[in-house]
C-alpha atoms as a PDB file:
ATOM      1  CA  UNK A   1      -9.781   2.722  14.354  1.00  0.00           C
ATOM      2  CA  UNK A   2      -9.843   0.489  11.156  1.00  0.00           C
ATOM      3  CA  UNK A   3      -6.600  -0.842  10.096  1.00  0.00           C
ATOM      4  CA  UNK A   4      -5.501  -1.450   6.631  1.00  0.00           C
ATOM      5  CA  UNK A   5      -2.370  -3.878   5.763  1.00  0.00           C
ATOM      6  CA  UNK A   6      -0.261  -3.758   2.796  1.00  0.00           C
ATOM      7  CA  UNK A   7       2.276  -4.795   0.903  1.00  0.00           C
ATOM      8  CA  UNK A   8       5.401  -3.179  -0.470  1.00  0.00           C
ATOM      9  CA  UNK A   9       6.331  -4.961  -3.864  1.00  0.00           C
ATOM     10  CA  UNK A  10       9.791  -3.985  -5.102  1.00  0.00           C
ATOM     11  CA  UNK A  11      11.308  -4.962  -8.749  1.00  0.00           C
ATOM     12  CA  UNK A  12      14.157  -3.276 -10.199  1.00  0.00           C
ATOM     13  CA  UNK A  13      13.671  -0.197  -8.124  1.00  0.00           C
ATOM     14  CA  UNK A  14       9.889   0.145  -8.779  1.00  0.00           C
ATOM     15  CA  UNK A  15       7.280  -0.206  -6.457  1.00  0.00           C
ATOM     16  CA  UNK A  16       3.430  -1.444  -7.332  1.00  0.00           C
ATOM     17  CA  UNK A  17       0.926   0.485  -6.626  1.00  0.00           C
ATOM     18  CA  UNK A  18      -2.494   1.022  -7.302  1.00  0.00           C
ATOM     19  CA  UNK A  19      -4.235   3.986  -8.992  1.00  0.00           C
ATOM     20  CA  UNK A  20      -7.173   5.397  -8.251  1.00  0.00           C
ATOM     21  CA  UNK A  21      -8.989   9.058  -9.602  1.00  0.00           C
ATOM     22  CA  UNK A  22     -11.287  11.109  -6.847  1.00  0.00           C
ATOM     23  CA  UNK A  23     -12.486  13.548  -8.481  1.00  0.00           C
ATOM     24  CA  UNK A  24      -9.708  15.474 -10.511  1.00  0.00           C
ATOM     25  CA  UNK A  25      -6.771  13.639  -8.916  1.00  0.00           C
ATOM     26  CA  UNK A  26      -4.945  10.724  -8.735  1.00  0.00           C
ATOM     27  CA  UNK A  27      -3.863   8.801  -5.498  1.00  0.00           C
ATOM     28  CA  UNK A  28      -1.614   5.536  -5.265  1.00  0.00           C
ATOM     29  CA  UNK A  29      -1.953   3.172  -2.746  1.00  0.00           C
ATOM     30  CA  UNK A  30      -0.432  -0.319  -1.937  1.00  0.00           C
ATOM     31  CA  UNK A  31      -1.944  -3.349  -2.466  1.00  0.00           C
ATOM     32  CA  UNK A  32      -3.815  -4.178   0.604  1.00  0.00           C
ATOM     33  CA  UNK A  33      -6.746  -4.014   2.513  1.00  0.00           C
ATOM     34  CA  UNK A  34      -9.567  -4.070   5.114  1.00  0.00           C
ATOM     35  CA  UNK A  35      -9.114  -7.891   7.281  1.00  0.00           C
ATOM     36  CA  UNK A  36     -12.319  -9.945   7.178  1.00  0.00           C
ATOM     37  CA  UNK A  37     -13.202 -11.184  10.543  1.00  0.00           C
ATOM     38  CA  UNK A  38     -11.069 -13.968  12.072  1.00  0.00           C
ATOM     39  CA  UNK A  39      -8.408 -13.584   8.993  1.00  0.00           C
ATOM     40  CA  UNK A  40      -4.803 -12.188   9.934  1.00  0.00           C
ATOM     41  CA  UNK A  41      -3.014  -9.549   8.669  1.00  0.00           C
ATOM     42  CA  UNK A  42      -0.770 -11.516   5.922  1.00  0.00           C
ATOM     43  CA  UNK A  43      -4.337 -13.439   5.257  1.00  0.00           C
ATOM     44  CA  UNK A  44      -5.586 -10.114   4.603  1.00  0.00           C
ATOM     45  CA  UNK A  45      -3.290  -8.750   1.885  1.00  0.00           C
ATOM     46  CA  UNK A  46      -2.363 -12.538   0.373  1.00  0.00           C
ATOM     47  CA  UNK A  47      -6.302 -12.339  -0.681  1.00  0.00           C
ATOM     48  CA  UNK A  48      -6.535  -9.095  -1.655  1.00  0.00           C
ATOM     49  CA  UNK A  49      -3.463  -9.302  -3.598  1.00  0.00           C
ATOM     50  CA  UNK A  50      -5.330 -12.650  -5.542  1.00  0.00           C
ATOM     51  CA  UNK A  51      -8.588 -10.559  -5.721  1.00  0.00           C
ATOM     52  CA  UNK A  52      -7.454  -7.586  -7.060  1.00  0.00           C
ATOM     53  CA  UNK A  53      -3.886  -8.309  -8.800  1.00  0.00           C
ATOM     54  CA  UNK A  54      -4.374 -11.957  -9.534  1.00  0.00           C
ATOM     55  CA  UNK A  55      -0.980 -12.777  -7.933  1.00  0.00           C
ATOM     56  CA  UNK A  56       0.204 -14.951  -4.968  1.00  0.00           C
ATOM     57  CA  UNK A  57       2.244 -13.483  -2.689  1.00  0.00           C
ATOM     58  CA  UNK A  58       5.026 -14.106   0.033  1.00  0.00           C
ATOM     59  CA  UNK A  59       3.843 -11.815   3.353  1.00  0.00           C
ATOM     60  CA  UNK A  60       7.779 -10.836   4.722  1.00  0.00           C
ATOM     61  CA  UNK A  61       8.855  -8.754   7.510  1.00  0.00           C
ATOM     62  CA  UNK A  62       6.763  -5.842   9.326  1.00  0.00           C
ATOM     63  CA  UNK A  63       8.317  -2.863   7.356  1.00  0.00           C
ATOM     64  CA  UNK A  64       6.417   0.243   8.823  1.00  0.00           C
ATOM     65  CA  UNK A  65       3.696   0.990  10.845  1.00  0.00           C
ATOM     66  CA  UNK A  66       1.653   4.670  10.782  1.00  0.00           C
ATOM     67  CA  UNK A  67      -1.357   6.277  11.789  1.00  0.00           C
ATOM     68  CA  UNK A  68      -4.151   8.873   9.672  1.00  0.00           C
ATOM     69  CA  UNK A  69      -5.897  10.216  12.517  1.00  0.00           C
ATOM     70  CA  UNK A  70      -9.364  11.310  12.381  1.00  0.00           C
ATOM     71  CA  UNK A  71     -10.808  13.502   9.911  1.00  0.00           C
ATOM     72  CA  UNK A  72     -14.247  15.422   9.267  1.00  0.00           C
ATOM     73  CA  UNK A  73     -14.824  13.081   6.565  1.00  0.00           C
ATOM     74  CA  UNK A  74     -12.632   9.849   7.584  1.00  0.00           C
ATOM     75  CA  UNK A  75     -12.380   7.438  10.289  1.00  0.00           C
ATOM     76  CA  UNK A  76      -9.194   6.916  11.666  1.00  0.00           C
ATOM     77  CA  UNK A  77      -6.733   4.114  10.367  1.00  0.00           C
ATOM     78  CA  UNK A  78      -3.849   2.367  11.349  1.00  0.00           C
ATOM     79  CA  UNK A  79      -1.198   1.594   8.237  1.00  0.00           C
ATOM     80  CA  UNK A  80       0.751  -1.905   8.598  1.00  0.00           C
ATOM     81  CA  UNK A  81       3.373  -2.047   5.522  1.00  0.00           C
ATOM     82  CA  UNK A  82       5.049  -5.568   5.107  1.00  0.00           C
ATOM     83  CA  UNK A  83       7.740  -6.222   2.290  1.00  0.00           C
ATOM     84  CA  UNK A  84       6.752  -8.934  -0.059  1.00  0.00           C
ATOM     85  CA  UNK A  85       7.360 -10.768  -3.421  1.00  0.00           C
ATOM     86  CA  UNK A  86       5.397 -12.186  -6.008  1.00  0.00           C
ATOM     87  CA  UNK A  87       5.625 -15.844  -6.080  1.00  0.00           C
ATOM     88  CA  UNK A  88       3.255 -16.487  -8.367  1.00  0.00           C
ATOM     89  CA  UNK A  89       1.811 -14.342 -12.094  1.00  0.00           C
ATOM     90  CA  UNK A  90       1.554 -11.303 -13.242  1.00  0.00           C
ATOM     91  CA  UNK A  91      -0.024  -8.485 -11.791  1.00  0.00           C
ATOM     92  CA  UNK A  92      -2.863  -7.912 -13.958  1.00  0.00           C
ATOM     93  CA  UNK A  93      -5.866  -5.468 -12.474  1.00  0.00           C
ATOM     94  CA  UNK A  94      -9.395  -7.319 -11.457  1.00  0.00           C
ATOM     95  CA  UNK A  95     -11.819  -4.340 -12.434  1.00  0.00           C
ATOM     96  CA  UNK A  96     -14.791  -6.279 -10.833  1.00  0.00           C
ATOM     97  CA  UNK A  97     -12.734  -6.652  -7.600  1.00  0.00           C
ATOM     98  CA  UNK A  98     -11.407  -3.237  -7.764  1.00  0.00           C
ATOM     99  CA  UNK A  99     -11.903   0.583  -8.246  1.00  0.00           C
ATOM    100  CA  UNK A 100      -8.563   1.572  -8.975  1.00  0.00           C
ATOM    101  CA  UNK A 101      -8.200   2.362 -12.663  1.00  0.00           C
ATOM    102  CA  UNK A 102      -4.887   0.786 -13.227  1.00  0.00           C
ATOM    103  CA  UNK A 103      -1.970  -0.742 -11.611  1.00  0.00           C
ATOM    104  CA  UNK A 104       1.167   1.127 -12.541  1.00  0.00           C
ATOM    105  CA  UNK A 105       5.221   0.071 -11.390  1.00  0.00           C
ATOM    106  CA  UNK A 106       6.469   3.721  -9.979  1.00  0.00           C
ATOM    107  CA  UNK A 107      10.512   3.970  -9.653  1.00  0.00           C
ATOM    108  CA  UNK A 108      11.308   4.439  -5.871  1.00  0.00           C
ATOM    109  CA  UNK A 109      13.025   7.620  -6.777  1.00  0.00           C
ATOM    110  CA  UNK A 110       9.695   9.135  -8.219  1.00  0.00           C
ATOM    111  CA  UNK A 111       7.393   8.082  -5.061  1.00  0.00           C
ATOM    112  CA  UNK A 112       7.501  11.784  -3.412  1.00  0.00           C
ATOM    113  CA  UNK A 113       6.479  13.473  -6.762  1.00  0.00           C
ATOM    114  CA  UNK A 114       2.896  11.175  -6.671  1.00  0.00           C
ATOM    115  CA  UNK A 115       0.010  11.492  -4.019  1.00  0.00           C
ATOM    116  CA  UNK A 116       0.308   7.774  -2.329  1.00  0.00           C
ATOM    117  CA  UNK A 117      -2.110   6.558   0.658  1.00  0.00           C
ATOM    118  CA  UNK A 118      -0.931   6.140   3.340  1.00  0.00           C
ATOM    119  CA  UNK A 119       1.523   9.063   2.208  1.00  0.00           C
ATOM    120  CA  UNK A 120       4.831   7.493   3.191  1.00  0.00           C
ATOM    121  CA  UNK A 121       6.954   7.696   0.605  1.00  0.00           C
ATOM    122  CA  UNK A 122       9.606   9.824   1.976  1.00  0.00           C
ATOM    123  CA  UNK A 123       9.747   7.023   4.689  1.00  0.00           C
ATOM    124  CA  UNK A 124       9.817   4.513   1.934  1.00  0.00           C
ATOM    125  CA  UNK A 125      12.503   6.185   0.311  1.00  0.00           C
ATOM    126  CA  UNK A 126      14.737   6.581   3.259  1.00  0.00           C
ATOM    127  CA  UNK A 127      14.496   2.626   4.052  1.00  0.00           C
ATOM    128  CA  UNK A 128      14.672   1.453   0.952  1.00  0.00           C
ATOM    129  CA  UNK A 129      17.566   3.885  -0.729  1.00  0.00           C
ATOM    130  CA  UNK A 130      19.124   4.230   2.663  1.00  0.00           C
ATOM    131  CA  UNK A 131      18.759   0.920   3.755  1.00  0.00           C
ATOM    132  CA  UNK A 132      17.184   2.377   7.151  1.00  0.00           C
ATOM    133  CA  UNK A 133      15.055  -0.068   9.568  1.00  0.00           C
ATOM    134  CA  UNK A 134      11.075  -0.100   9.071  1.00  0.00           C
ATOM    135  CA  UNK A 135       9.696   1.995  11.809  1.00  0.00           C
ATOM    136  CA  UNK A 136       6.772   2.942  13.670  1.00  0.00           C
ATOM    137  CA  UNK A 137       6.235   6.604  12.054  1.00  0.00           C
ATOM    138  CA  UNK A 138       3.160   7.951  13.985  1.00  0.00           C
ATOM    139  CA  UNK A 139       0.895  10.452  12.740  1.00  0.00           C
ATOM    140  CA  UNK A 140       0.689  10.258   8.794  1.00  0.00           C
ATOM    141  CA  UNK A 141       0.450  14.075   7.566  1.00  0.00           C
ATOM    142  CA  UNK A 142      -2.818  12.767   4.705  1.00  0.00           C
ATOM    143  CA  UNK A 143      -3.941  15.178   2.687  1.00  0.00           C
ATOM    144  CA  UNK A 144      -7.681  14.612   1.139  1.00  0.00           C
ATOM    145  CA  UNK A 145      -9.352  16.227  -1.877  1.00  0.00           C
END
């Protein structure tokens, strides 16, 4: 099982996230990624985020943590979500680090109307609207195209 950390960056109700195409559709995912060896989890997304969004970024608290189980076509994956900030720039996509097509701010209320990776949004929604502890959420229903 691979796991993938992430960060959950929220301004004025809006969440980044990341856009990507496959095929016909569009899918949204946090900013994040796969650990290099010996590097820790905040490691992980602090460098991604500077790769990929040319911004520095505060790791916070463990917000949620989910599984995609195994798929004909995909390895399973653990999801760790941490709340963050921006400490330092501006978001600005790294095409050459990247495949997403553009970085896009989506308001938290919108989040269940988009196809996100991990697809947590509803969970999202409840603990950031509802003020609801981060959880451990299990199984992530994923759909794939």
């Amino acid at each position: 099982m691979r796991c993938r950390p992430a960060l959950i960056l929220v301004e004025r109700n809006h969440i980044l996230l990341m856009k990507y195409q496959y095929g016909n559709d569009f899918v949204y995912n946090l900013p994040g990624g796969n650990p290099d060896p010996g590097e820790t989890l905040a490691e992980t997304i602090m460098r991604e985020c500077q790769e990929e969004l040319n911004i520095e970024v505060e790791v916070g608290n463990l917000l949620m943590v989910g599984d995609i189980l195994p798929s004909e076509n995909r390895d399973a994956s653990v999801h760790i979500l941490f709340e963050g900030k921006i400490i330092s720039g501006i978001p600005v996509l790294q095409p050459e680090q990247t495949t997403a097509l553009e970085i896009v701010w989506v308001s938290i209320s919108e989040i269940t109307k988009i196809h996100m990776y991990p697809n947590v949004s509803e969970e999202l929604q409840d603990m950031l609207f509802l003020q609801k502890p981060g959880k451990y959420v299990g199984a992530i229903r994923q759909s794939w195209f």
